[in-house]
Protein backbone atom coordinates (compact mmCIF):
# COMPACT_ATOMS: atom_id res chain seq x y z
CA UNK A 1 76.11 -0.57 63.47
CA UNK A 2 77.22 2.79 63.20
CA UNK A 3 75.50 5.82 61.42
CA UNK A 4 77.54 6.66 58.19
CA UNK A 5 77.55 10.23 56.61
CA UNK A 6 77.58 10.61 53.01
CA UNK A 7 80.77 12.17 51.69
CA UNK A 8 82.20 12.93 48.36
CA UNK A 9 85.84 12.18 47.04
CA UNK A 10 88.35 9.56 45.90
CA UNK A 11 87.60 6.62 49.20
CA UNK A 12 91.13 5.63 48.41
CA UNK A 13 93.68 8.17 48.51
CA UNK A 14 97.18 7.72 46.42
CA UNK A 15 98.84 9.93 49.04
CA UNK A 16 98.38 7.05 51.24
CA UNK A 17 101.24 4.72 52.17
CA UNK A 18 99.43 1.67 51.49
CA UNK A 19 98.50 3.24 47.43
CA UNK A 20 101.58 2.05 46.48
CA UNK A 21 101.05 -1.94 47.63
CA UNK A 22 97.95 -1.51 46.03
CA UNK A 23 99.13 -0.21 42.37
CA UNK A 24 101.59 -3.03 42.84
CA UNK A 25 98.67 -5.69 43.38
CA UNK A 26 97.27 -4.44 40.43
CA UNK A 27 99.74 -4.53 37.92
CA UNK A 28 100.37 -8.17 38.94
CA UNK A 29 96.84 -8.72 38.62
CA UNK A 30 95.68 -6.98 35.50
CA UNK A 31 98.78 -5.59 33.63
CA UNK A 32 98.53 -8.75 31.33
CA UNK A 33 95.14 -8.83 30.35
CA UNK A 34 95.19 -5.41 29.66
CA UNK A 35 98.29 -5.33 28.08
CA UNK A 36 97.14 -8.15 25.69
CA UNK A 37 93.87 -6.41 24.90
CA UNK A 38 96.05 -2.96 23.92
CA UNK A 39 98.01 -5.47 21.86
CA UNK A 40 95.02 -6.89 20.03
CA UNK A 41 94.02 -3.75 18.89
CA UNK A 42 97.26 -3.31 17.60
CA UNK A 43 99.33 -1.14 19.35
CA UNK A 44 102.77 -0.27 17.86
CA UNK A 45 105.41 2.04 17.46
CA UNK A 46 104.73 5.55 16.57
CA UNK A 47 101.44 5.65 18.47
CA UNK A 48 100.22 8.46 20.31
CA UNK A 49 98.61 7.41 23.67
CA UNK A 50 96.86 9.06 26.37
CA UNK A 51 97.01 7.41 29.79
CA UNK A 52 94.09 8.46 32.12
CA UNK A 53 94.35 8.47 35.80
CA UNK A 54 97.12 5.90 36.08
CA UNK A 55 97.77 6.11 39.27
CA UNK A 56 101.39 3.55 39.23
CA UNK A 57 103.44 3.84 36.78
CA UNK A 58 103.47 0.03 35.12
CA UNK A 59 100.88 0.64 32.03
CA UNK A 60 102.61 3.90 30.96
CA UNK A 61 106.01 2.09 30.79
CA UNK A 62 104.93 -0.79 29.26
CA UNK A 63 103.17 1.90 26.62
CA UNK A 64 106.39 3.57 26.13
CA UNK A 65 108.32 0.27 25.43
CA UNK A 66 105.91 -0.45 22.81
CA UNK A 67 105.27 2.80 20.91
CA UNK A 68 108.71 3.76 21.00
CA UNK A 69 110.75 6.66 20.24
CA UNK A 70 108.96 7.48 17.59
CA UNK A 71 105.64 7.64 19.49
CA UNK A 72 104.34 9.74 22.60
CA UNK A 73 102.82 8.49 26.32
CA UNK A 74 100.47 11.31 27.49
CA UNK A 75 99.94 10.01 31.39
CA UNK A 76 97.64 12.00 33.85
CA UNK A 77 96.31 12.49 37.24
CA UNK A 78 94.93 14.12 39.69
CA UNK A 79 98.14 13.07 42.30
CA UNK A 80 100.69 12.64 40.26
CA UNK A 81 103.09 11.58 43.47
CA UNK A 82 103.57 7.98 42.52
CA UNK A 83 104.04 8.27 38.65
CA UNK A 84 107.31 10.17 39.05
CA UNK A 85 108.52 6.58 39.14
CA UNK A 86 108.11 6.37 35.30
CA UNK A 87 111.40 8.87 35.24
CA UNK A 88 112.72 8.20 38.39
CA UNK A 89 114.06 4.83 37.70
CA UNK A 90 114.50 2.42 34.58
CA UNK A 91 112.75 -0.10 35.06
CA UNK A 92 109.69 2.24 35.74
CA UNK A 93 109.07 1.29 39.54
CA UNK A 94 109.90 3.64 42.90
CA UNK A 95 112.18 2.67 45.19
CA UNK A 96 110.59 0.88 48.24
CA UNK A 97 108.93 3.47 50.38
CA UNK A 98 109.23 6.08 48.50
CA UNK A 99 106.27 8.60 47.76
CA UNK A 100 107.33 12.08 45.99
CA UNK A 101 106.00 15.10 46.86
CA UNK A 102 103.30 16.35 43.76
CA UNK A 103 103.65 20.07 45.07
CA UNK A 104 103.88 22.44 42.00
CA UNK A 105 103.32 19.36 39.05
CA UNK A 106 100.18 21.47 37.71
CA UNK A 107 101.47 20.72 34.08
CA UNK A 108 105.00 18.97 34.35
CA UNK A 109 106.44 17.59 31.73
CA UNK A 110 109.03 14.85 32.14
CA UNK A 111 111.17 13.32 29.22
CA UNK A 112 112.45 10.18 27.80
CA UNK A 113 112.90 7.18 29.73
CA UNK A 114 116.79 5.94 30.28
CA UNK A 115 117.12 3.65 27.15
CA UNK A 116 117.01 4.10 23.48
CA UNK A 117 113.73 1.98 22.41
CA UNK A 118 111.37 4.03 24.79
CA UNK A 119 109.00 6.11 23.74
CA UNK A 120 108.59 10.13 25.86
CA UNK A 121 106.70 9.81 28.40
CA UNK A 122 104.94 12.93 29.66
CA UNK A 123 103.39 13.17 32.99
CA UNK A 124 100.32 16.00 33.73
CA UNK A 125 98.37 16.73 36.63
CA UNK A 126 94.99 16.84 35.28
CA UNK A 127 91.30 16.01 36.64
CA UNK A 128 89.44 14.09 33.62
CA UNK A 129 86.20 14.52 35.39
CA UNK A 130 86.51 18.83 35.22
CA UNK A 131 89.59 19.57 32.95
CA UNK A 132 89.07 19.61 28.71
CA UNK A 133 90.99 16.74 27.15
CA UNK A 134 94.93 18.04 27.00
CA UNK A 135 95.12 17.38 23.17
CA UNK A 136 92.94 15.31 20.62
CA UNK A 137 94.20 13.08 17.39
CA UNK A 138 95.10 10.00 20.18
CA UNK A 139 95.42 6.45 18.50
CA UNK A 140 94.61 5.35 21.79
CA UNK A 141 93.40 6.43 25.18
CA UNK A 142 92.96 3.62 28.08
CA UNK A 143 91.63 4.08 31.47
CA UNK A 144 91.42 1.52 34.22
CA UNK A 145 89.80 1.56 37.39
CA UNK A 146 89.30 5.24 37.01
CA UNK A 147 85.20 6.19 36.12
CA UNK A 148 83.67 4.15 38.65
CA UNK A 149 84.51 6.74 41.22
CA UNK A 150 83.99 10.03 39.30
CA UNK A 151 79.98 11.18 39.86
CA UNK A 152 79.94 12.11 35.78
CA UNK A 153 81.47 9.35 34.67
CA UNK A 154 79.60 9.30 31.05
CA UNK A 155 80.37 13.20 30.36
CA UNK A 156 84.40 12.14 31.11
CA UNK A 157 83.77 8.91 29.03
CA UNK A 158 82.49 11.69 26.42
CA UNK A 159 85.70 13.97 26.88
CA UNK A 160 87.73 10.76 26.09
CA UNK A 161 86.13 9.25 23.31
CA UNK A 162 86.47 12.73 21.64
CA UNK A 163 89.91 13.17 21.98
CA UNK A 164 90.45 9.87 20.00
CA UNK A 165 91.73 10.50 16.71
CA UNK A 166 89.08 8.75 13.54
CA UNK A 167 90.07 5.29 13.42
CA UNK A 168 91.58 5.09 16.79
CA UNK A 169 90.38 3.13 20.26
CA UNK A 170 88.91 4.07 23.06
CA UNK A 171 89.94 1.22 25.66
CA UNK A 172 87.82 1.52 29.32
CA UNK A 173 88.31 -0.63 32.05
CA UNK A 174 86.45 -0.77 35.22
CA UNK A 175 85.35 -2.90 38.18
CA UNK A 176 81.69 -4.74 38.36
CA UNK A 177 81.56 -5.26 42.56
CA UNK A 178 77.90 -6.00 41.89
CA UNK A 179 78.20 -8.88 39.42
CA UNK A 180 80.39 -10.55 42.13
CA UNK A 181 80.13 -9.34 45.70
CA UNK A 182 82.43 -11.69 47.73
CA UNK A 183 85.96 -11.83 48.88
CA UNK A 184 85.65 -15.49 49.37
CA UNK A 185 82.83 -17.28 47.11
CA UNK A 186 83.82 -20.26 48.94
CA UNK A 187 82.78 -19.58 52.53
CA UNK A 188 83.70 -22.45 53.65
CA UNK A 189 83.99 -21.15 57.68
CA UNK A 190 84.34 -17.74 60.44
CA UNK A 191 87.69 -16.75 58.56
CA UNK A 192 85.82 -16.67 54.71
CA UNK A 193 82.16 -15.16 56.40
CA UNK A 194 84.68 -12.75 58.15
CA UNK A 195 86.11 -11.39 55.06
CA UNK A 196 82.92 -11.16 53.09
CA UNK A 197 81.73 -9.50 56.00
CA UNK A 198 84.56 -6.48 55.76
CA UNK A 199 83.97 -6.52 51.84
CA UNK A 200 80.34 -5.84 52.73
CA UNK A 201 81.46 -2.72 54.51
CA UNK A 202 84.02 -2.06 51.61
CA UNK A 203 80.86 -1.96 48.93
CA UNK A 204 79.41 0.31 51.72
CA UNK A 205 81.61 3.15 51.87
CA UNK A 206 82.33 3.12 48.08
CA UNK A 207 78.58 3.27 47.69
CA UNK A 208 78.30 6.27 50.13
CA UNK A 209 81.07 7.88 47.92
CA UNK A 210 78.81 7.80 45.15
CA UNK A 211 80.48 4.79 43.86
CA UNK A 212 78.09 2.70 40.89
CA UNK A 213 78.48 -1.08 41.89
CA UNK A 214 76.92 -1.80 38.80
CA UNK A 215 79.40 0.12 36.45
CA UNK A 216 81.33 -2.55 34.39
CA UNK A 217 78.32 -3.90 33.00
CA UNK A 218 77.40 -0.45 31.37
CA UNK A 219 80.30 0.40 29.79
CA UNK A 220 79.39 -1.01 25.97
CA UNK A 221 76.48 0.95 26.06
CA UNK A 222 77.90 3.91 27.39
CA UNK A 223 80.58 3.59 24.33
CA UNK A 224 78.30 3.45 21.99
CA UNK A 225 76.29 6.59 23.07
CA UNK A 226 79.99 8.55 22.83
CA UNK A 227 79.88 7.40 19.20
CA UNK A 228 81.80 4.55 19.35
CA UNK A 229 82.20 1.29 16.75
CA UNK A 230 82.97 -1.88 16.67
CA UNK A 231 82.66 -2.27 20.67
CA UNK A 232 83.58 -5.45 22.98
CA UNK A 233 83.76 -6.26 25.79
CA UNK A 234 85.19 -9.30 27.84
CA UNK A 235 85.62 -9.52 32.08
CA UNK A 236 88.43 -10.76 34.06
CA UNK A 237 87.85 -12.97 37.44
CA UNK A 238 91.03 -13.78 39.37
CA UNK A 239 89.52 -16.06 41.63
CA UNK A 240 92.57 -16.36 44.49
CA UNK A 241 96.07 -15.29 44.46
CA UNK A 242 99.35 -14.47 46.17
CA UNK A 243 98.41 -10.59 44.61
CA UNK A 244 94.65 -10.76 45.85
CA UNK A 245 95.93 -11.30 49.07
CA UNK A 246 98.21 -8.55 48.87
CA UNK A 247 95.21 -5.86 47.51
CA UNK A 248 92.54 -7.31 50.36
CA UNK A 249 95.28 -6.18 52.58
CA UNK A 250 96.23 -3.49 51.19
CA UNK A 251 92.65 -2.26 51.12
CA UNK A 252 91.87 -3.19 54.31
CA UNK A 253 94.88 -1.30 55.71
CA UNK A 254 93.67 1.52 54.03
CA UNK A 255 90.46 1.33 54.65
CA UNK A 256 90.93 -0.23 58.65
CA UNK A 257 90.04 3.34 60.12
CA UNK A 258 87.03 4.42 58.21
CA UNK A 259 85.37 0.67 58.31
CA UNK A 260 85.77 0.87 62.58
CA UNK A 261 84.23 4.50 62.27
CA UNK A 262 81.33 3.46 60.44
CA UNK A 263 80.28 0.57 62.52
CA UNK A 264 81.64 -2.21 59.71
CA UNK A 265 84.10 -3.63 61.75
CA UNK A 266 85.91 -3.67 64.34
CA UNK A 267 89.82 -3.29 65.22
CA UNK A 268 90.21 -6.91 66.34
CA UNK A 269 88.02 -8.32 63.40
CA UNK A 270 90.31 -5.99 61.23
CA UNK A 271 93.35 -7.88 62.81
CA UNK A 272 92.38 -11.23 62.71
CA UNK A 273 91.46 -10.83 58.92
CA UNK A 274 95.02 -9.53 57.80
CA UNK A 275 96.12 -12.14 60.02
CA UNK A 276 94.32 -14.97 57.63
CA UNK A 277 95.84 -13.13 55.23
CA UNK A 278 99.08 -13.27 56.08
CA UNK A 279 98.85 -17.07 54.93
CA UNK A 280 97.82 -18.98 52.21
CA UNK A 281 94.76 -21.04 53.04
CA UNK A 282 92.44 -18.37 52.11
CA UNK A 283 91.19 -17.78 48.84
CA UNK A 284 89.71 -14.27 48.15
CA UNK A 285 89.26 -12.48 44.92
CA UNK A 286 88.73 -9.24 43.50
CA UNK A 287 85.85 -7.63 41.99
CA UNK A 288 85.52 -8.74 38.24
CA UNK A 289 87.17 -6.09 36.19
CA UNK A 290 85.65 -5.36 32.55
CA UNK A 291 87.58 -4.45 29.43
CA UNK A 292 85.49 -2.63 26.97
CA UNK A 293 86.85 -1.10 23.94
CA UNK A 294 85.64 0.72 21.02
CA UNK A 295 86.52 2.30 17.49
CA UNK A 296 86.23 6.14 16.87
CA UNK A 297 84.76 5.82 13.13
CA UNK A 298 86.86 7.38 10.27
């Protein structure tokens, strides 16, 4: 086993071809539950929303169809490459392949959406773990899959939860890799103890990144020490699908180059588990992803 280094930074980088098959895996994933728990809390037109670190652009469309033109989509990032696809075509999504260059989007502002129902959408580069909030009086901000990788993830919680307006939410998702540690819970042979084996080394480099494993599980607490009310929370499990396929890949791809540096596996174990992939006898899942949400008090 090789010797790791510690190192600092986002593990997986949106510049990266393979971002883009990943944001797409997750919108199939998650975009409903989320969506449904944004619903819940009643989201509707005329609401002012504040998109953190989206990453894709599927949740800030599907925002902008809802709040309408009478509303306002706030959307930021630190790479804003792959949410030019909220402008670039209308049904939100980037052409196949393509991967715009972010040079010189410090604070760009893009308008409406083609179509007369959608709300502005407004895209800014922004780093939640460093920069101030970029406005206040939100009715809701939501961030997904965002804090678990920032090292002061309560004092951006903080930033967030302040820039709600009174009476709006404060809607945090994030993965629990702890509270469920396997690709494949079933190992029922070599392909499943392979692929739990390469999630093993996963866990390891996000931990060496500073990553918390244990994150999800804090987050009602956490929302309650920003001042919070009226906070749930509820997790999400896919167990197997054609989309957790996709992401393992996806990850793995990504990943395939950093896990053979560090010792975690190597090129032809790599291979043969996209291979399995590649069909549908395996089942592997994601970490659990929990929703937590809470109510700025009036």
């Amino acid at each position: 086993m090789g010797r790791m280094t510690s190192e600092t930074g986002y593990l997986l980088d949106n510049r990266q071809r393979e971002a883009g098959r990943r944001f797409d895996a997750l919108a199939e994933l998650f975009d409903p539950w989320t969506l449904d728990h944004l619903d819940q809390l009643g989201l509707a037109a005329g609401w002012r929303c504040w998109e953190v670190g989206a990453g894709g652009p599927s949740v800030p469309t599907a925002l902008a169809e809802r709040v309408g033109p009478t509303g306002r989509v706030l959307v930021t990032d630190i790479d804003t490459s792959w949410l030019r696809a909220c402008v670039t075509s209308p049904a939100g999504r980037a052409a196949s392949g393509t991967h715009a260059d972010p040079a010189g989007d410090v604070t760009q502002a893009l308008t409406e959406l083609s179509g007369p129902a959608t709300g502005p959408i407004e895209v800014r580069r922004h780093d939640v773990a460093r920069d101030e909030p970029p406005g206040d009086g939100f009715d809701l901000v939501h961030v997904r899959l965002v804090l678990v990788h920032l090292p002061d993830r309560a004092e951006a919680l903080r930033r967030m939860a302040g820039a709600v307006r009174p009476g709006g939410w404060l809607v945090v998702e994030d993965a629990d890799p702890a509270l469920q540690p396997l690709a494949c819970p079933d190992e029922r042979g070599p392909a499943e103890e392979l692929a739990n084996r390469i999630r093993r080394g996963f866990r390891a480099l996000l931990a060496e990144r500073g990553v918390d494993l244990s994150f999800g599980r804090t987050l009602p607490a956490l929302l309650r020490g920003a001042g919070l009310h009226d906070v749930r929370a509820e997790g999400c499990f896919p167990l197997t699908s054609p989309a957790c396929r996709e992401l393992e890949a996806a990850t793995v791809r990504q990943l395939r180059g950093r896990l053979v540096a560090g010792g975690l596996a190597t090129e032809e174990e790599i291979e043969r588990h996209l291979d399995h992939l590649r069909g549908e006898g395996m089942d592997v899942t994601t970490a659990p992803l929990i929703t937590c949400w809470g109510r700025r008090p009036d």
